[in-house]
Protein backbone atom coordinates (compact mmCIF):
# COMPACT_ATOMS: atom_id res chain seq x y z
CA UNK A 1 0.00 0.00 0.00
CA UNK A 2 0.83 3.73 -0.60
CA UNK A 3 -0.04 6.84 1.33
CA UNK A 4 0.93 10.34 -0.20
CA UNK A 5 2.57 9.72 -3.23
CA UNK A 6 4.96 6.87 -1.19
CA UNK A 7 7.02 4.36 -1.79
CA UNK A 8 4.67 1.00 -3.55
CA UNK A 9 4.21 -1.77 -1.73
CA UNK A 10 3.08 -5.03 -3.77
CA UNK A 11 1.69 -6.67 -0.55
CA UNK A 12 2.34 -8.98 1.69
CA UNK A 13 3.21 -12.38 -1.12
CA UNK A 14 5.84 -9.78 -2.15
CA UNK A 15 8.36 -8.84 0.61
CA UNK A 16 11.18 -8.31 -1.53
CA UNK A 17 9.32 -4.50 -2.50
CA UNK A 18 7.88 -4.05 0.89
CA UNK A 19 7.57 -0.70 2.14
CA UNK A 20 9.15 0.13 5.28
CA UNK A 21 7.74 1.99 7.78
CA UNK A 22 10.55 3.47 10.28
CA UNK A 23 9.83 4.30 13.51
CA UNK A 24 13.11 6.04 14.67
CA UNK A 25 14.78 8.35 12.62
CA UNK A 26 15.69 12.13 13.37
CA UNK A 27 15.00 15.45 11.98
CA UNK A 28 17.30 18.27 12.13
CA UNK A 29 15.87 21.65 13.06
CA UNK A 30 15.79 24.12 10.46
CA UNK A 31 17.89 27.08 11.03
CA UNK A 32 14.69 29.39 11.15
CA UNK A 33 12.32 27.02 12.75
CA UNK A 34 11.58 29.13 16.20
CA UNK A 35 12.79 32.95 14.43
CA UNK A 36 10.43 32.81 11.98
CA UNK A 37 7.51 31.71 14.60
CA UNK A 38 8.72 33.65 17.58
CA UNK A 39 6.63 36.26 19.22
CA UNK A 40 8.18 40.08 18.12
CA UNK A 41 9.04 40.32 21.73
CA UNK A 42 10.97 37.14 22.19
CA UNK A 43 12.37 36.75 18.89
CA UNK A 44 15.56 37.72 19.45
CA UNK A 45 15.39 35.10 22.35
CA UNK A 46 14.74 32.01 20.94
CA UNK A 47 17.28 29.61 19.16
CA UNK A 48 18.96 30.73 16.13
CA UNK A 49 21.24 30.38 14.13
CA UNK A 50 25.10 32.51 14.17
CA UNK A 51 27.56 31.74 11.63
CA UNK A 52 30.98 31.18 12.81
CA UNK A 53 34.05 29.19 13.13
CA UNK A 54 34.87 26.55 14.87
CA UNK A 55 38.22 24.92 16.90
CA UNK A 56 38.72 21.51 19.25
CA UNK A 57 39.38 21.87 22.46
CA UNK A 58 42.01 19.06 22.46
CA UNK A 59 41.22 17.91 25.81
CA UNK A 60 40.39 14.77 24.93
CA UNK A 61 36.35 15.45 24.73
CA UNK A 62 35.40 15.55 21.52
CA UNK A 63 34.21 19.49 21.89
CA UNK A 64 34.44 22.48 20.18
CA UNK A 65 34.32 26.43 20.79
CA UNK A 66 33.24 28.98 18.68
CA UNK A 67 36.28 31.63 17.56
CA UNK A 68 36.04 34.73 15.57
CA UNK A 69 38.94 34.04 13.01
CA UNK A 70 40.77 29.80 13.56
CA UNK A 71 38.88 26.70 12.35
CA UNK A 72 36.58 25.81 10.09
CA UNK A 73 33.00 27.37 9.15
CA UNK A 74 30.00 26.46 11.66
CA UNK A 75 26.48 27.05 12.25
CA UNK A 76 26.13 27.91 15.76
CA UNK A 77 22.71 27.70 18.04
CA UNK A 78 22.46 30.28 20.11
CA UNK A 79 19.82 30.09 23.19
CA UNK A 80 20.41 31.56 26.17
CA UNK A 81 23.64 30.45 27.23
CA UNK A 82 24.02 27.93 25.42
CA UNK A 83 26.23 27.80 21.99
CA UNK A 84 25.53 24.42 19.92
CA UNK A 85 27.80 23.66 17.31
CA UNK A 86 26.78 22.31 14.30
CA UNK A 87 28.51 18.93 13.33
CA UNK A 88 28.57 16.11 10.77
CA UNK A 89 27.55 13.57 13.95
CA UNK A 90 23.77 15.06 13.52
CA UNK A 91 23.65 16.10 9.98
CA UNK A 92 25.48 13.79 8.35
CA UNK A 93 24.54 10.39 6.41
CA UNK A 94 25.74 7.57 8.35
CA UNK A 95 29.61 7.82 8.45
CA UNK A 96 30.29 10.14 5.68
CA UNK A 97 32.22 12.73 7.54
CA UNK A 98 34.24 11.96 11.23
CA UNK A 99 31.55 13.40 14.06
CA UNK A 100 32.67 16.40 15.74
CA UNK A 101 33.80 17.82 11.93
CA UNK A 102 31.87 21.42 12.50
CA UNK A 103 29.43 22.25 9.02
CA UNK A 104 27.22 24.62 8.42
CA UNK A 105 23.39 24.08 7.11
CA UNK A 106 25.02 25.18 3.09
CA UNK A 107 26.98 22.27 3.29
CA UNK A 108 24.46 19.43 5.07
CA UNK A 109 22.47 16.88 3.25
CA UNK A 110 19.51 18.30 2.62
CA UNK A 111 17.73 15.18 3.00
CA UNK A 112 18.40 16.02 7.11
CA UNK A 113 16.55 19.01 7.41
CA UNK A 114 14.20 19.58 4.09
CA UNK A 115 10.51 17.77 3.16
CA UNK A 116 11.60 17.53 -0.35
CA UNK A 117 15.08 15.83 0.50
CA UNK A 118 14.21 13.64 2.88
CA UNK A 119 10.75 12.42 1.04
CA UNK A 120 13.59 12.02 -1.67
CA UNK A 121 15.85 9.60 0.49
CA UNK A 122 12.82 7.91 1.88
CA UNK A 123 11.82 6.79 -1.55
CA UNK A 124 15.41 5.84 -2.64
CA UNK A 125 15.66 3.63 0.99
CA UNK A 126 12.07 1.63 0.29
CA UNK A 127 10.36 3.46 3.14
CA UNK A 128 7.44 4.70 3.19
CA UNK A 129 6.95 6.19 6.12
CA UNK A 130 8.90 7.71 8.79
CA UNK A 131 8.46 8.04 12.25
CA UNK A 132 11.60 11.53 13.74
CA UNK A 133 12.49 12.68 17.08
CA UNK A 134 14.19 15.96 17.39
CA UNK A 135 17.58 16.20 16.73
CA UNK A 136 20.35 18.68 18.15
CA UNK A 137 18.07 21.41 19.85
CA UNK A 138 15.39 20.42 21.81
CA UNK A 139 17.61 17.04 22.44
CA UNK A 140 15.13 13.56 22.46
CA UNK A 141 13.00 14.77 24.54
CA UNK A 142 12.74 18.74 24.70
CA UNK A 143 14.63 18.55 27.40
CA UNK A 144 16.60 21.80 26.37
CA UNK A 145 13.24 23.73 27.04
CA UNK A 146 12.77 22.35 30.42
CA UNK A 147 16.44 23.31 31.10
CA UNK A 148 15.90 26.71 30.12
CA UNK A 149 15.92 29.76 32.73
CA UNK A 150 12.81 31.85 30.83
CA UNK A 151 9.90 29.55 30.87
CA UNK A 152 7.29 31.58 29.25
CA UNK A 153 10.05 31.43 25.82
CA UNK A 154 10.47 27.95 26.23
CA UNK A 155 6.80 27.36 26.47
CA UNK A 156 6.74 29.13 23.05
CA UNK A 157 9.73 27.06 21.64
CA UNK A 158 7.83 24.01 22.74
CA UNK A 159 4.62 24.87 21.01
CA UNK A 160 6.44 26.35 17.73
CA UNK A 161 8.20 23.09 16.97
CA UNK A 162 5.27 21.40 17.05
CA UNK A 163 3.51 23.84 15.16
CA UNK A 164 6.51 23.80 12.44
CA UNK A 165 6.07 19.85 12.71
CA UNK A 166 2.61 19.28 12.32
CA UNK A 167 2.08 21.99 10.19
CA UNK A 168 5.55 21.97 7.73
CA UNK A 169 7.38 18.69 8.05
CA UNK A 170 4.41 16.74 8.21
CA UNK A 171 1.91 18.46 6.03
CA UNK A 172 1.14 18.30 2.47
CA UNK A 173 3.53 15.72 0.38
CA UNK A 174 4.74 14.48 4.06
CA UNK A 175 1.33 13.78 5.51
CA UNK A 176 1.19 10.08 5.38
CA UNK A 177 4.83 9.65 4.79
CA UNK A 178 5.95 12.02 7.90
CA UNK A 179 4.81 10.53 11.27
CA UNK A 180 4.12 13.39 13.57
CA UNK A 181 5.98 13.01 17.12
CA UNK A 182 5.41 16.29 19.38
CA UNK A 183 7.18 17.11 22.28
CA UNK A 184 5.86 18.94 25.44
CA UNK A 185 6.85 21.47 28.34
CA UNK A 186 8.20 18.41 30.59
CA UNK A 187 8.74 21.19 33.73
CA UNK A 188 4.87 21.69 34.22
CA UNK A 189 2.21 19.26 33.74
CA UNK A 190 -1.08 21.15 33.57
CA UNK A 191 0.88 22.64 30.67
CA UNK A 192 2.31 19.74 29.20
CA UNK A 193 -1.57 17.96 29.63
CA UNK A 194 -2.70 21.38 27.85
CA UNK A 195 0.01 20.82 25.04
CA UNK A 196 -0.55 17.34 24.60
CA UNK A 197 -4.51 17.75 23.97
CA UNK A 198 -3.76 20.89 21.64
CA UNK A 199 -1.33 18.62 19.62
CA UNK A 200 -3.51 15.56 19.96
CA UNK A 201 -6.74 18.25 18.10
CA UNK A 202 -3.65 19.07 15.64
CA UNK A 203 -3.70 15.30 14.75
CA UNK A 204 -0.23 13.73 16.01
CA UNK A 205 -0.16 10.36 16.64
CA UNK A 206 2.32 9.80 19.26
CA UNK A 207 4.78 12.26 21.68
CA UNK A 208 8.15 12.36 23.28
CA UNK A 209 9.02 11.47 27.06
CA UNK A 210 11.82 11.13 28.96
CA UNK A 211 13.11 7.47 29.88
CA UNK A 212 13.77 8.19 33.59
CA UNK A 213 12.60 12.00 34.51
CA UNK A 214 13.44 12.09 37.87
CA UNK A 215 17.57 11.70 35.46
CA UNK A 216 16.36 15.46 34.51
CA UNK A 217 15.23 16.36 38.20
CA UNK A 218 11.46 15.95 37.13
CA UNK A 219 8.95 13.58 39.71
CA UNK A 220 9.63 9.87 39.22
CA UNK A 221 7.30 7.58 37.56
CA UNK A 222 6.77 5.82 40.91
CA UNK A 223 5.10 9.10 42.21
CA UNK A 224 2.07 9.04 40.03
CA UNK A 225 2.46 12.67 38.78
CA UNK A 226 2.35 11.35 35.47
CA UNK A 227 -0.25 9.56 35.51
CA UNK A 228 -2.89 12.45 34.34
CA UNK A 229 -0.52 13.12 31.37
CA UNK A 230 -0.48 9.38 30.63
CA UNK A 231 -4.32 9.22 30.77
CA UNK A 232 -4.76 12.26 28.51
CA UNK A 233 -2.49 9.89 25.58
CA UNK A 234 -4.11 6.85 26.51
CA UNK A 235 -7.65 8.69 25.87
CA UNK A 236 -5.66 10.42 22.31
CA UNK A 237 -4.35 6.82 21.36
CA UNK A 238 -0.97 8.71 21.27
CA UNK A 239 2.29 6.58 21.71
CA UNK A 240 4.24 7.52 24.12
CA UNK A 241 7.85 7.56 22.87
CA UNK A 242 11.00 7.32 24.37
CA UNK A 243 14.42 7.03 22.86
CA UNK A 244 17.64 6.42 24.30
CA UNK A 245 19.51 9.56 25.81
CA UNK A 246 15.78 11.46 26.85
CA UNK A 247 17.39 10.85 30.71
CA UNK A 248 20.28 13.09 29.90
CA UNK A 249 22.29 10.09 31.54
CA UNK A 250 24.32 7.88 29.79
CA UNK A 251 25.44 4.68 31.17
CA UNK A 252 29.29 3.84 32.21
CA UNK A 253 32.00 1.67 34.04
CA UNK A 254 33.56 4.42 34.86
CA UNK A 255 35.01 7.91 34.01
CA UNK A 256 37.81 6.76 32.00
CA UNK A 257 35.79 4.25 30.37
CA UNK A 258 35.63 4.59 26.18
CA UNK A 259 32.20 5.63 25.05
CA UNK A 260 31.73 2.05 23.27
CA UNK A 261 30.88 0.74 26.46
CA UNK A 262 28.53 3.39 27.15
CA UNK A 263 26.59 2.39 23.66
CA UNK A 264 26.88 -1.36 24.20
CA UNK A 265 25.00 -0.68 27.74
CA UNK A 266 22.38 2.02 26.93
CA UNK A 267 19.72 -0.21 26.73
CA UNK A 268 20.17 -0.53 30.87
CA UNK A 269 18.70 2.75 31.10
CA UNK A 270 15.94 1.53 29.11
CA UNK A 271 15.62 -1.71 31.11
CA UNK A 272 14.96 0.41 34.21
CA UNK A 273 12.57 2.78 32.54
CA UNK A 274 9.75 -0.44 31.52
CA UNK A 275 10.63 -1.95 35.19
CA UNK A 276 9.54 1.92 36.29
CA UNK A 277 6.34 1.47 34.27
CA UNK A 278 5.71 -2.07 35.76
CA UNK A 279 6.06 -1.92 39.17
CA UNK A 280 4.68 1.72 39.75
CA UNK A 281 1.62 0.68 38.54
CA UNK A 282 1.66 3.06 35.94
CA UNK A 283 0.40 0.21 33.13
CA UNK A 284 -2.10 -1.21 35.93
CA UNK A 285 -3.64 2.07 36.53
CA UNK A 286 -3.78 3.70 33.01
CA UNK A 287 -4.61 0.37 30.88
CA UNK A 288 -4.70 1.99 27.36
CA UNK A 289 -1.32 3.53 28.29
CA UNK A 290 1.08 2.55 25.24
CA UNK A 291 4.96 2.76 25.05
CA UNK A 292 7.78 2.77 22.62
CA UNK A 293 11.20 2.38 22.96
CA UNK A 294 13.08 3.65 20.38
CA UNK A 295 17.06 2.36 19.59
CA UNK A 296 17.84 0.08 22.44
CA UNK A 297 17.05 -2.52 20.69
CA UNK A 298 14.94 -5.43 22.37
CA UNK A 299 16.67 -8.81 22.95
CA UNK A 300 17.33 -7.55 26.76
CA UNK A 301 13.51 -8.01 27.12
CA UNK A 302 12.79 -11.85 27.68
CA UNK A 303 15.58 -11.94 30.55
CA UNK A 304 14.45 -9.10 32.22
CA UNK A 305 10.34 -10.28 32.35
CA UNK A 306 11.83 -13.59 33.23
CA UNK A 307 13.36 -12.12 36.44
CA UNK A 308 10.65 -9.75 36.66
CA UNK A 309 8.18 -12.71 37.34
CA UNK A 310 9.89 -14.77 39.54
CA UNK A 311 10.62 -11.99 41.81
CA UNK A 312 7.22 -10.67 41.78
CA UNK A 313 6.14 -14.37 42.77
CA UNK A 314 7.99 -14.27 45.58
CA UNK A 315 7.50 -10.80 47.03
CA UNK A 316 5.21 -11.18 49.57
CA UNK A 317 6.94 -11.40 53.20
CA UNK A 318 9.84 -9.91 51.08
CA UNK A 319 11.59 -6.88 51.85
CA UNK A 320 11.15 -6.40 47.73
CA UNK A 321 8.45 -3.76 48.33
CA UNK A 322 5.85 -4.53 45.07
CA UNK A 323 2.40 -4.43 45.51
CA UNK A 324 1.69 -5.34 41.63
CA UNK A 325 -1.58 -6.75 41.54
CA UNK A 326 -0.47 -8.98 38.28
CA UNK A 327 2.36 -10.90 36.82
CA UNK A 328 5.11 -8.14 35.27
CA UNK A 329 5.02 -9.63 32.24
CA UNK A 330 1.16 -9.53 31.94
CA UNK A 331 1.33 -5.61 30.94
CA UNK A 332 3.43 -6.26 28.15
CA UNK A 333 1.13 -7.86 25.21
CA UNK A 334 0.18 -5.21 22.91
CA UNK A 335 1.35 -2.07 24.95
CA UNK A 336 5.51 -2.13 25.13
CA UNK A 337 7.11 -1.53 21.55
CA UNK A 338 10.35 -1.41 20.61
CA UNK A 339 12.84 -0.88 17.66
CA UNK A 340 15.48 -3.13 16.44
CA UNK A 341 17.92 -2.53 14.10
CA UNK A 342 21.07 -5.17 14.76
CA UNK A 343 19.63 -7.21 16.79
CA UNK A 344 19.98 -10.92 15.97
CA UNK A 345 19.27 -12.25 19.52
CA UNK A 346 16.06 -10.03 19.46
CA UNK A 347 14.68 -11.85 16.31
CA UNK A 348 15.39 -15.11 16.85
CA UNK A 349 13.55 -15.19 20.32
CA UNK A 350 10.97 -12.45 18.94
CA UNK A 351 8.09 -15.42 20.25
CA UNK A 352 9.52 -14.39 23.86
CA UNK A 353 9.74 -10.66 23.00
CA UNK A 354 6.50 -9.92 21.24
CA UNK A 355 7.10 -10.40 17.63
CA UNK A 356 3.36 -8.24 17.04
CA UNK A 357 5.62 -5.68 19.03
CA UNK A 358 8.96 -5.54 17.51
CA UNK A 359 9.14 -2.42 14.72
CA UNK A 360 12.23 -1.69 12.35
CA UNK A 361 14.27 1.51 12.45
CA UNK A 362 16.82 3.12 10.16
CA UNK A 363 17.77 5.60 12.46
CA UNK A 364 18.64 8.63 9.82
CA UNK A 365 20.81 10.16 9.80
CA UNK A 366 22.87 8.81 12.38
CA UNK A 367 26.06 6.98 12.38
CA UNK A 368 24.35 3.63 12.64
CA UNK A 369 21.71 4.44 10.06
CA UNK A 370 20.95 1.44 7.34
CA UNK A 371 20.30 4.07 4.28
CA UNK A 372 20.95 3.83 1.49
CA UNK A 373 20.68 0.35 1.61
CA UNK A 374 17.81 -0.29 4.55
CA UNK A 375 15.54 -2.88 2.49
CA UNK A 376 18.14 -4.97 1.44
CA UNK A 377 19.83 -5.22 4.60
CA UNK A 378 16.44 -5.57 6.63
CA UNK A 379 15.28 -8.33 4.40
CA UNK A 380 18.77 -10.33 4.97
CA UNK A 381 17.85 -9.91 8.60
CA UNK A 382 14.91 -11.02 8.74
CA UNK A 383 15.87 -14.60 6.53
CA UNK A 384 18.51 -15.01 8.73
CA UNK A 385 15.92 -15.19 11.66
CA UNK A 386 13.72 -17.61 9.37
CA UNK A 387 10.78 -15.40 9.52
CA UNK A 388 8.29 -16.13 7.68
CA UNK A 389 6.73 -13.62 4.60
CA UNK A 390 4.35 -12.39 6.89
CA UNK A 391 6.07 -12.14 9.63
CA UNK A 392 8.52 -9.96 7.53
CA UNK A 393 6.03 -7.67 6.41
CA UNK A 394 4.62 -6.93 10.00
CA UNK A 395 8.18 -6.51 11.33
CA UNK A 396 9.25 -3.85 8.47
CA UNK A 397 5.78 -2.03 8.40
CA UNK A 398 2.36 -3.64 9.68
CA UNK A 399 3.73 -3.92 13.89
CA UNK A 400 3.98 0.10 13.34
CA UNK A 401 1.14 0.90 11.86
CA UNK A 402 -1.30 -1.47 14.07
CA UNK A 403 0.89 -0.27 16.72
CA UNK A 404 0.85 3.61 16.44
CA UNK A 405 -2.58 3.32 14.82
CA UNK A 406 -1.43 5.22 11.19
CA UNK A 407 -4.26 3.81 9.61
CA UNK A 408 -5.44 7.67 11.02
CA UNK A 409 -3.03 8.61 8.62
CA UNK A 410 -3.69 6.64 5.28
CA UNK A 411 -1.35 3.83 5.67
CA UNK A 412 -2.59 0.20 5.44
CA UNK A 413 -0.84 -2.77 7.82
């Protein structure tokens, strides 16, 4: 099937032209995204773009600073005082370009940042439809705004990205190809209820949270605060969506540990966050509550409902402090997605995991992103699994649509 011009699917008999449908890629913020929808009063206080040049520290961190007249071009974001460089790790293709290189938005892919381009890519990569998270800015989560000393601008930052989103990215040749994924003011909740609902009217299907918030010095799921945000997407039928890094924490062995151990044990962070959801009660109180993990992968899960279970079993007279009405693993069927991407553990035990459950991601434009070649190298996943035609064509498109319901949308499972 086809929505918006797309990319054509010849059904499910046909998997070697199935359309993907991607639910983890990124979008990088156009340079006048929050000038050109700013307020006159607070336009000069938003994030924007400053062209300068950029040198490394060479300290060992992988930084930069912004200088007047050494090193190369950059586009700098400016918001309050903060000074983001712009580099080849967020608006590049894959590994075109070492990460900390500093670029500028003449020289990026345009396929990172414009409709046209990335429709363009999508259609060159056999996907259909694609599913971003915010990029360098706002961070995974929009945590940048709840960092921010002036609330009442980042309350208008929040609202213009998702105005530029639903309105720009997604709209017109992107609606149906572009899956809308707000984000809201995470440091107030009446607001962030307020946001979600105006979104939700606007017509996006799913929004972005933060993997552990009490990581970002918000309540903790275990204190219920959530909860009436988590009932306002459960009554939407909005995903809730969180992607590695939305904690602001990252994982290590210690300080002089190299960052590859870091990404090998990310998906810790995300282990926590679904055991925070568990035993909470959060999916026991708010039943049509849905959740989506996006790039940690998934073949972590069977082990950790396994242990989940037989603890829970043996809490009572136990100092373990659950009063889980239900099995762990009993909140799991049909409500706790994830993404995989190189995961061959993951879909050989996907009967354990949730195979209805499991989605595909290319992850572009990042380092580990499958394009140009994300069919191809899906497909040879999946055989190597021995899944089945249709279980192909639910893993690389159907799980996501039935999932994030984008049948709203135009798509077809």
């Amino acid at each position: 099937m086809t929505a918006g011009g797309g990319v054509p699917d010849r059904g499910e008999g046909d998997v070697a032209d199935v359309a993907i449908v991607s639910v983890d890629d990124h979008v990088l913020e156009p340079p006048d995204l929050w000038t050109s929808r700013a307020s006159s009063r607070h336009r000069d206080l938003v994030p924007r773009v400053e062209r300068a040049r950029a040198v490394p520290t060479n300290d060992g961190k992988q930084t930069l600073v912004r200088s007047d007249d050494e090193g190369e071009p950059c586009d700098w974001w400016v918001y309050e005082s903060l000074q983001i460089p712009l580099v080849t790790a967020a608006a590049a293709v894959g590994f075109e370009v070492p990460d900390i290189t500093p670029t500028t938005f003449d020289a990026v892919h345009d396929g990172c940042w414009r409709q046209d381009g990335r429709l363009r890519d999508m259609t060159l990569d056999g996907v259909e439809a694609s599913l971003c998270f915010p990029n360098v800015v706002p961070r995974f989560c929009g945590q940048t705004f709840k960092e921010a000393r002036d609330k009442e601008v980042a309350l208008e930052c929040v609202r213009a990205y998702n105005d530029w989103l639903l309105e720009d990215w997604c709209a017109g040749p992107g609606r149906g190809r572009l899956i809308p994924l707000t984000i809201i003011p995470l440091w107030d909740l009446d607001l962030a209820v307020a946001e979600l609902r105006r979104c939700a009217d606007k017509g996006t299907v799913a929004f972005a949270f933060s993997e552990n918030p009490h990581q970002l010095g918000l309540p903790s799921i275990h204190s219920g605060t959530w909860d009436p945000l988590f009932r306002t997407a459960a009554e939407a039928d909005l995903m809730t969506c969180m992607h590695i890094g939305s904690s602001s924490h990252v994982p290590t062995t210690s300080p002089d540990a190299p960052h590859i151990i870091s990404t090998i044990t990310h998906f810790s962070v995300t282990m926590g966050s679904l055991l925070d959801f568990v035993f909470s009660g959060t999916l026991d109180r708010v039943p049509g509550l849905k959740l989506f993990y996006a790039e940690s992968q998934a073949g972590w899960l069977p082990y950790v409902l396994e242990q989940a279970d037989w603890l829970w079993d043996r809490r009572e007279g136990s100092s373990l402090g659950s009063e889980l009405p239900a099995p762990p693993s009993t909140y799991i069927d049909g409500r706790v997605f994830t993404s995989v991407y190189n995961d061959n553990f993951a879909m050989a035990n996907r009967g354990r995991i949730g195979a209805s459950q499991m989605c595909f991601e290319c992850d572009f434009p990042h380092s580990v992103t499958s394009f140009p070649n994300s069919r191809d190298l899906a497909l040879q996943h999946c055989r190597d699994a021995g899944m089945s035609e249709a279980e192909i064509h639910a893993f690389l498109r159907g799980n996501a649509i039935t999932g994030f319901g984008l049948d709203r949308l135009g798509l077809a499972a």
